[in-house]
PDB file of N, CA and C in Angstrom:
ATOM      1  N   UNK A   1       0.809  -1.209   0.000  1.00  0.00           N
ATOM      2  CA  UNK A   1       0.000   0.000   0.000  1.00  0.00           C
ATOM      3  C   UNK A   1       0.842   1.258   0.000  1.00  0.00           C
ATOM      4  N   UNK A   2       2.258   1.022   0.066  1.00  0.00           N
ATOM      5  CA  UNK A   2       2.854   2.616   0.214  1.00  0.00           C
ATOM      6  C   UNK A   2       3.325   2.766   2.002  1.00  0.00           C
ATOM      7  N   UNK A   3       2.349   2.588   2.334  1.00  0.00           N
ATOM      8  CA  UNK A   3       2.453   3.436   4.239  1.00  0.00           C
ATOM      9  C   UNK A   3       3.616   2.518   4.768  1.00  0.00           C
ATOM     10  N   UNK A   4       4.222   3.601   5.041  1.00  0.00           N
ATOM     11  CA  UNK A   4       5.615   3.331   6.133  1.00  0.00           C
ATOM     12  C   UNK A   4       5.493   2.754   7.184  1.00  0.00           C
ATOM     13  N   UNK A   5       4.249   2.443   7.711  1.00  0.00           N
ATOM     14  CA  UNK A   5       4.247   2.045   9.252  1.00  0.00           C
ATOM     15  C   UNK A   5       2.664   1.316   8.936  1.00  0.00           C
ATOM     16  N   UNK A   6       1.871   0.614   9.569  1.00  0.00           N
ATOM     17  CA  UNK A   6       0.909  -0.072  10.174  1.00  0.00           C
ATOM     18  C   UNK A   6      -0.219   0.895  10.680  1.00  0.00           C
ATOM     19  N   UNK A   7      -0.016   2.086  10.682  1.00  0.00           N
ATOM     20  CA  UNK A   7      -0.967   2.760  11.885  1.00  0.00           C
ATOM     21  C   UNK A   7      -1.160   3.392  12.912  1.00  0.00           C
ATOM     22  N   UNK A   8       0.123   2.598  13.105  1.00  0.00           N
ATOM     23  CA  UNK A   8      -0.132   2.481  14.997  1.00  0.00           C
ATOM     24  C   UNK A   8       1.084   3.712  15.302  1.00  0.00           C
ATOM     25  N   UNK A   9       1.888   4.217  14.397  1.00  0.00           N
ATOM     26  CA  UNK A   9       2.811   5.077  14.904  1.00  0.00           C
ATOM     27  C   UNK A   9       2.162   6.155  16.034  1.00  0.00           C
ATOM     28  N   UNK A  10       2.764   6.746  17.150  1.00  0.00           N
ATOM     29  CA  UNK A  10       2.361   7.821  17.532  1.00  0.00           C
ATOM     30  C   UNK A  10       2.226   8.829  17.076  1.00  0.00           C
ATOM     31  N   UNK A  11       1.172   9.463  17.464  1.00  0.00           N
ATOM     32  CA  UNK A  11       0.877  11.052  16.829  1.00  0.00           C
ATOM     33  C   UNK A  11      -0.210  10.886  15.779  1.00  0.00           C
ATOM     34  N   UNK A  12      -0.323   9.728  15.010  1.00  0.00           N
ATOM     35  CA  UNK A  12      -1.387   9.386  13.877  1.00  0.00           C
ATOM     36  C   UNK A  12      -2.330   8.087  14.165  1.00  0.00           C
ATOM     37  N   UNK A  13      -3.040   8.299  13.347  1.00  0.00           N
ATOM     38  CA  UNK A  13      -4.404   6.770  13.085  1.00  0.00           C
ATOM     39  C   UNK A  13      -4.688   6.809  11.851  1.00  0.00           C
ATOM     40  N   UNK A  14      -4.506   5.847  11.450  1.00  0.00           N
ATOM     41  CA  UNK A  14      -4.620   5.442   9.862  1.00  0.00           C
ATOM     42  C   UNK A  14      -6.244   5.076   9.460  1.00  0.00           C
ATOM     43  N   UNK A  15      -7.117   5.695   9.475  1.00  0.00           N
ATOM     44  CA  UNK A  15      -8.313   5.965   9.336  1.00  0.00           C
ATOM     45  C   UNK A  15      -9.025   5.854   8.534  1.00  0.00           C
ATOM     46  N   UNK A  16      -9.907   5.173   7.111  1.00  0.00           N
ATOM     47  CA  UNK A  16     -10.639   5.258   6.260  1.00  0.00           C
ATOM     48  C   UNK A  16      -9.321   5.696   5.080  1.00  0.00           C
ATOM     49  N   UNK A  17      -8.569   5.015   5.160  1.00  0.00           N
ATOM     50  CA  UNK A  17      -7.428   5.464   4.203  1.00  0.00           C
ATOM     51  C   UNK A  17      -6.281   6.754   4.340  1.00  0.00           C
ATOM     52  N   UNK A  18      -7.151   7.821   5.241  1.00  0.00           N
ATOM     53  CA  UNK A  18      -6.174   8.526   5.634  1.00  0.00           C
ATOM     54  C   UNK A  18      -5.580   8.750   7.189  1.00  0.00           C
ATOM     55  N   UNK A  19      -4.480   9.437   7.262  1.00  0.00           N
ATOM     56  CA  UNK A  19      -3.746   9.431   8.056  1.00  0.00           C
ATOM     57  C   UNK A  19      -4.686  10.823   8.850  1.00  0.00           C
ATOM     58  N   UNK A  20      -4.811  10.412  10.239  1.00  0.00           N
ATOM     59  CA  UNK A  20      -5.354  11.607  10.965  1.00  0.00           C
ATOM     60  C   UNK A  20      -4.267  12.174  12.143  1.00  0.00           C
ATOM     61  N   UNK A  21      -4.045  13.186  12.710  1.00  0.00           N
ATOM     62  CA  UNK A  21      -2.962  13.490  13.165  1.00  0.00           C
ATOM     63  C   UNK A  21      -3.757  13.763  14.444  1.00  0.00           C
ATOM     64  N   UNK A  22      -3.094  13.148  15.474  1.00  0.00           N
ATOM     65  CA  UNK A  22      -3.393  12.862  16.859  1.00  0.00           C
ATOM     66  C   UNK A  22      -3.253  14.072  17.857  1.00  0.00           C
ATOM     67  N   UNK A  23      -3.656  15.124  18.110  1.00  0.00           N
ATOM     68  CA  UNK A  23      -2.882  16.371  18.569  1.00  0.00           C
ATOM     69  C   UNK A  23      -2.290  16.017  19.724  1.00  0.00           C
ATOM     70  N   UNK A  24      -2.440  15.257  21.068  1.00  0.00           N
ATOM     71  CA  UNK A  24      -2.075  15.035  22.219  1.00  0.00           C
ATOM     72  C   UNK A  24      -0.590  14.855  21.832  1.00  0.00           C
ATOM     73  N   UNK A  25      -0.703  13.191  21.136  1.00  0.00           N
ATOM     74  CA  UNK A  25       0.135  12.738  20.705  1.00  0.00           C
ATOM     75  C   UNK A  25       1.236  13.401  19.686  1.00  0.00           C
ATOM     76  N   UNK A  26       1.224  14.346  19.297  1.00  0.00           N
ATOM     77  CA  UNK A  26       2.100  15.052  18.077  1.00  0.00           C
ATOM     78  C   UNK A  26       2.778  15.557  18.822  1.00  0.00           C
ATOM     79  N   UNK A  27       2.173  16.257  20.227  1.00  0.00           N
ATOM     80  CA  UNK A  27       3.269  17.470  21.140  1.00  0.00           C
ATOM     81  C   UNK A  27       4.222  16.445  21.368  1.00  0.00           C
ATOM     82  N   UNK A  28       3.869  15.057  21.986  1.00  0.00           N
ATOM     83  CA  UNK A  28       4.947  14.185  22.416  1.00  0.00           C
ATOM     84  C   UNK A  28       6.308  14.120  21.588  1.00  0.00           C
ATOM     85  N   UNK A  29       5.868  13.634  20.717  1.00  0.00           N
ATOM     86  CA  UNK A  29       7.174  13.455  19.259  1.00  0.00           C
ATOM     87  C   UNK A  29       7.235  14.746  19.477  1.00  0.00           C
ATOM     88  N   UNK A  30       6.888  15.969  19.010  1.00  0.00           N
ATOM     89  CA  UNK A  30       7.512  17.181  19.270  1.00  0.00           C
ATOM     90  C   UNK A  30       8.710  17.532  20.257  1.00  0.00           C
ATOM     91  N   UNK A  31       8.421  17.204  21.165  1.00  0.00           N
ATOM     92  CA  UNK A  31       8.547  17.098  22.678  1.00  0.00           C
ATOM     93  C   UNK A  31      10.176  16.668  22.672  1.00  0.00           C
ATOM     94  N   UNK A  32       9.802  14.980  21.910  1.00  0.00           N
ATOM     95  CA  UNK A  32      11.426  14.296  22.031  1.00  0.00           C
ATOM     96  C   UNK A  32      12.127  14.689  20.893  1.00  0.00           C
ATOM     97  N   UNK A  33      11.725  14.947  20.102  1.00  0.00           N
ATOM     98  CA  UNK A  33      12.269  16.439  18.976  1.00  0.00           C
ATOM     99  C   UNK A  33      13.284  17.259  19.267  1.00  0.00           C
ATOM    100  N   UNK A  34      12.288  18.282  19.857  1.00  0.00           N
ATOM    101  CA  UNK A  34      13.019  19.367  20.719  1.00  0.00           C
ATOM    102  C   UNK A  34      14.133  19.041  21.690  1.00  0.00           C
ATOM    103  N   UNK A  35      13.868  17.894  22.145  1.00  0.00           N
ATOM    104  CA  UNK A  35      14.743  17.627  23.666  1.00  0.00           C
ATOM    105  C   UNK A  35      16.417  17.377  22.350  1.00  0.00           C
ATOM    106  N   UNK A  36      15.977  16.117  21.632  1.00  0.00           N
ATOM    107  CA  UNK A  36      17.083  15.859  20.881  1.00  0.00           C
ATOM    108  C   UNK A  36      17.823  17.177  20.094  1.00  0.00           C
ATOM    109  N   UNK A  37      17.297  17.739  19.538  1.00  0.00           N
ATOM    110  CA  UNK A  37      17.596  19.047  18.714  1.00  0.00           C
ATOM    111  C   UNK A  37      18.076  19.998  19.851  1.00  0.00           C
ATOM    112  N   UNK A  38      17.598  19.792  21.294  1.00  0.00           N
ATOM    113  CA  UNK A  38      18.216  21.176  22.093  1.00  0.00           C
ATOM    114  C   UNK A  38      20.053  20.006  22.765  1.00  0.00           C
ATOM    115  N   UNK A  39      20.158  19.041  22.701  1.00  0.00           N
ATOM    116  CA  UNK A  39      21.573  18.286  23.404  1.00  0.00           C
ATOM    117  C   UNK A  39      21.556  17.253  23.820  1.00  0.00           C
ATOM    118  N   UNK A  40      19.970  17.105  24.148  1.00  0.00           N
ATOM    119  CA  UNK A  40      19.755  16.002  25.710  1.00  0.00           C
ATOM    120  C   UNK A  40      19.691  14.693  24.614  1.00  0.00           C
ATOM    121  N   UNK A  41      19.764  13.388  25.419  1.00  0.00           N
ATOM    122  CA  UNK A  41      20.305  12.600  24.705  1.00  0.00           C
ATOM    123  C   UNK A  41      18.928  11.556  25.383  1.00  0.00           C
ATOM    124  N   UNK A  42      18.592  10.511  24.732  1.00  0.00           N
ATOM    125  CA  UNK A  42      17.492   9.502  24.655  1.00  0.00           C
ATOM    126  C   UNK A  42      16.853   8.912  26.225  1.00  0.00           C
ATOM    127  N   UNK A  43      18.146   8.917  27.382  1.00  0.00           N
ATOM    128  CA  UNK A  43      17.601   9.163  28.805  1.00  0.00           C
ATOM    129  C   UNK A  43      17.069   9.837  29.008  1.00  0.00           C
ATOM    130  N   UNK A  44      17.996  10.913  29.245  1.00  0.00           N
ATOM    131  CA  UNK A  44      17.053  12.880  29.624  1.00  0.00           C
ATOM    132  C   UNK A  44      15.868  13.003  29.063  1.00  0.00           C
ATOM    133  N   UNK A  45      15.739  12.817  27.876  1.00  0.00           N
ATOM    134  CA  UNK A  45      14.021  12.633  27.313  1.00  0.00           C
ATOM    135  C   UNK A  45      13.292  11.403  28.033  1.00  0.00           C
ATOM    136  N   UNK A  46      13.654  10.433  28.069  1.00  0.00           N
ATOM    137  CA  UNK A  46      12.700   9.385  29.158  1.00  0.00           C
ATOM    138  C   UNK A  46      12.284   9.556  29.830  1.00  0.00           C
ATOM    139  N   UNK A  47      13.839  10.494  30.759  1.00  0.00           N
ATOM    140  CA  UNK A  47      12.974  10.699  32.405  1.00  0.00           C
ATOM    141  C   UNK A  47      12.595  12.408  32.318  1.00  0.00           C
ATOM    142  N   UNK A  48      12.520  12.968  31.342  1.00  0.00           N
ATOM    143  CA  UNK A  48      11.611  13.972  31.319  1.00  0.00           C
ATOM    144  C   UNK A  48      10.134  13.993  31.039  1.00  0.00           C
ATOM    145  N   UNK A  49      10.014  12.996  29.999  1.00  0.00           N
ATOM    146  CA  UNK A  49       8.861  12.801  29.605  1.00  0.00           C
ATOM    147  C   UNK A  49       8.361  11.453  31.075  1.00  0.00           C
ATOM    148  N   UNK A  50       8.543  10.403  31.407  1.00  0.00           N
ATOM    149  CA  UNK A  50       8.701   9.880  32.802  1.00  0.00           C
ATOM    150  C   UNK A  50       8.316  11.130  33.745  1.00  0.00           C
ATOM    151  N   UNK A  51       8.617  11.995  34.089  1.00  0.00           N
ATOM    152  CA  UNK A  51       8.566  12.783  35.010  1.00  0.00           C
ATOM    153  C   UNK A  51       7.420  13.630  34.897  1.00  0.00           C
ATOM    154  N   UNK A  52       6.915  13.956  33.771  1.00  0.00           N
ATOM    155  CA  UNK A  52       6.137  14.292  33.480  1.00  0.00           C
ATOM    156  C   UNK A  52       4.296  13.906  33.044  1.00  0.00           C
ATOM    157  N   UNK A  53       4.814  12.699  33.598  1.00  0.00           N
ATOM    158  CA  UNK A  53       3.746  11.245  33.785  1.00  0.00           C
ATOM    159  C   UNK A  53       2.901  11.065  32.469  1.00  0.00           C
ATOM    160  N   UNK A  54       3.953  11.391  31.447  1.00  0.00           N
ATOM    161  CA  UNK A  54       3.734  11.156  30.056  1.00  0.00           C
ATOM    162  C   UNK A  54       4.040   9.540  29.340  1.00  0.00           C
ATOM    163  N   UNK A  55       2.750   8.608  28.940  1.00  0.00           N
ATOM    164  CA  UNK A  55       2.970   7.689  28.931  1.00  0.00           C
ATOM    165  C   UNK A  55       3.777   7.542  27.051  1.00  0.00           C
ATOM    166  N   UNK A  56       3.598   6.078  26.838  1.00  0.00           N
ATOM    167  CA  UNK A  56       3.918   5.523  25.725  1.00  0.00           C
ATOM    168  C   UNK A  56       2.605   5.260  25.026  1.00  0.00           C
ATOM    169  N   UNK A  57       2.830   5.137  23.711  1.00  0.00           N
ATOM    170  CA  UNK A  57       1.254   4.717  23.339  1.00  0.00           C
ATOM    171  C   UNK A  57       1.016   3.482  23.495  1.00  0.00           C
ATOM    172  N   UNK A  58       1.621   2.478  24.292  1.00  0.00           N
ATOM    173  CA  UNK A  58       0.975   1.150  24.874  1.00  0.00           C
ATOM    174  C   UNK A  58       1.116   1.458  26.305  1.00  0.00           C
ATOM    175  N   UNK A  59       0.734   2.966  26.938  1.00  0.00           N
ATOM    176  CA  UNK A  59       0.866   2.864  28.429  1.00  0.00           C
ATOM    177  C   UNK A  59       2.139   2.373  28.826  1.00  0.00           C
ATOM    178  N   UNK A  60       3.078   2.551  28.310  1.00  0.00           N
ATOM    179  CA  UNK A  60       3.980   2.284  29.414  1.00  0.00           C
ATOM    180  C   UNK A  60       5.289   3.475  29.896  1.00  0.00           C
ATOM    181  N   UNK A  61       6.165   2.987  30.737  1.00  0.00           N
ATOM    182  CA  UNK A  61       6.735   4.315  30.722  1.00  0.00           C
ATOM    183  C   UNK A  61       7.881   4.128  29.777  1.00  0.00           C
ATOM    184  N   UNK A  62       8.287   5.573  29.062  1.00  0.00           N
ATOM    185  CA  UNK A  62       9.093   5.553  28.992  1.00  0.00           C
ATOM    186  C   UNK A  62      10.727   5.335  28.696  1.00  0.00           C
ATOM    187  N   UNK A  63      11.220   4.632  28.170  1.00  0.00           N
ATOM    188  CA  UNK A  63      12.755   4.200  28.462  1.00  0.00           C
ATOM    189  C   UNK A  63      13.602   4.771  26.983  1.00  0.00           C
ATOM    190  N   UNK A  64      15.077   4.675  27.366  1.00  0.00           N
ATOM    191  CA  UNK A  64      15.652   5.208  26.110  1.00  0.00           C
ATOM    192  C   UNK A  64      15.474   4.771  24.704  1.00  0.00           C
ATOM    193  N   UNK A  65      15.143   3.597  24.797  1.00  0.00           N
ATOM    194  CA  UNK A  65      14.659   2.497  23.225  1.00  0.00           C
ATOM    195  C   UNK A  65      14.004   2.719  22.564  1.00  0.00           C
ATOM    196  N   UNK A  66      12.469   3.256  23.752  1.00  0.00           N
ATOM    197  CA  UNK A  66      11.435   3.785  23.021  1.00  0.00           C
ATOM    198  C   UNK A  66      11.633   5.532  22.207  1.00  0.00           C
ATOM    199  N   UNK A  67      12.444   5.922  22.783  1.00  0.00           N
ATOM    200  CA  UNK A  67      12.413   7.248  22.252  1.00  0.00           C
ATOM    201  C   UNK A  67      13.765   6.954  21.528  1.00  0.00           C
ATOM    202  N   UNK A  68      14.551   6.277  21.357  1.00  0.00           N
ATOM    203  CA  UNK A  68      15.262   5.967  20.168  1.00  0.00           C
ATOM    204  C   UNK A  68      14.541   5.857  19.152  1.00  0.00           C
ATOM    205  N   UNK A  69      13.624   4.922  19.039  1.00  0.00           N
ATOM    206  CA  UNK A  69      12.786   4.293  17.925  1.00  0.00           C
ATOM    207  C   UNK A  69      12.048   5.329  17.295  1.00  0.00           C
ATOM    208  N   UNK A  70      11.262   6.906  18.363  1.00  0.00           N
ATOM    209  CA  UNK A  70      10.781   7.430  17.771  1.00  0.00           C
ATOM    210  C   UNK A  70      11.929   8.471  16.555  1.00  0.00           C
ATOM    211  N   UNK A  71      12.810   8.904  17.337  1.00  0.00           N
ATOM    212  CA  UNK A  71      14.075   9.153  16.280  1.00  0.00           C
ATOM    213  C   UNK A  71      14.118   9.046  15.499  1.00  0.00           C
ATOM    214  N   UNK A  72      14.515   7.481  15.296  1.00  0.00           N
ATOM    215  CA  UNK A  72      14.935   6.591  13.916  1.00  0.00           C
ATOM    216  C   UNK A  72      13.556   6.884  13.075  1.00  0.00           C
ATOM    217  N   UNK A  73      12.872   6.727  13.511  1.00  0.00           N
ATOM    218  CA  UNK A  73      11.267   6.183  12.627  1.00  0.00           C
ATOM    219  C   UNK A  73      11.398   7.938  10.837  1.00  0.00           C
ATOM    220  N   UNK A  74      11.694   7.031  10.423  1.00  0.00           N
ATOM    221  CA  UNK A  74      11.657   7.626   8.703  1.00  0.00           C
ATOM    222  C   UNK A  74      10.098   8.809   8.531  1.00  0.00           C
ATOM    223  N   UNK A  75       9.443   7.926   9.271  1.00  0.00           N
ATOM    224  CA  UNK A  75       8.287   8.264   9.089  1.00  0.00           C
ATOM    225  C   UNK A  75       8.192   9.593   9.945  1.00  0.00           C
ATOM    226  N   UNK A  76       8.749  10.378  10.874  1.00  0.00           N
ATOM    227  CA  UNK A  76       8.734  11.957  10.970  1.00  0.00           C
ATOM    228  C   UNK A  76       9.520  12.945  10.951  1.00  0.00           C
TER     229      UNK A  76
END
């Protein structure tokens, strides 16, 4: 079909064919964006976003892997 991902990425829902953009979810990726673009490195974003009792989109907390992955991901 083209789509880079399944759906399930954060920030979007793959919806009736199109992609709908999640607003909660967009600040997040924003969020670890900014953190990366201002120095801080894939912890410091964990336990900022962690600290901030900001979950994962499977509820969970947090950790450097997951916000690696959002990084890497082609798709933002």
């Amino acid at each position: 079909e083209g789509r880079p991902w399944n759906g399930t990425i954060l920030g979007y829902r793959y919806i009736d064919g199109v992609y709908i953009i999640v607003p909660e979810e967009a600040e997040i990726v924003k969020s670890i964006f900014n953190g990366f673009l201002s120095g801080m490195g894939t912890s410091s974003i964990a336990k900022k976003l962690n600290a901030a009792g900001i979950l994962t989109r499977k509820n969970n907390r947090w950790g450097h892997t997951a916000v690696d992955k959002v990084l890497k991901n082609a798709a933002y």
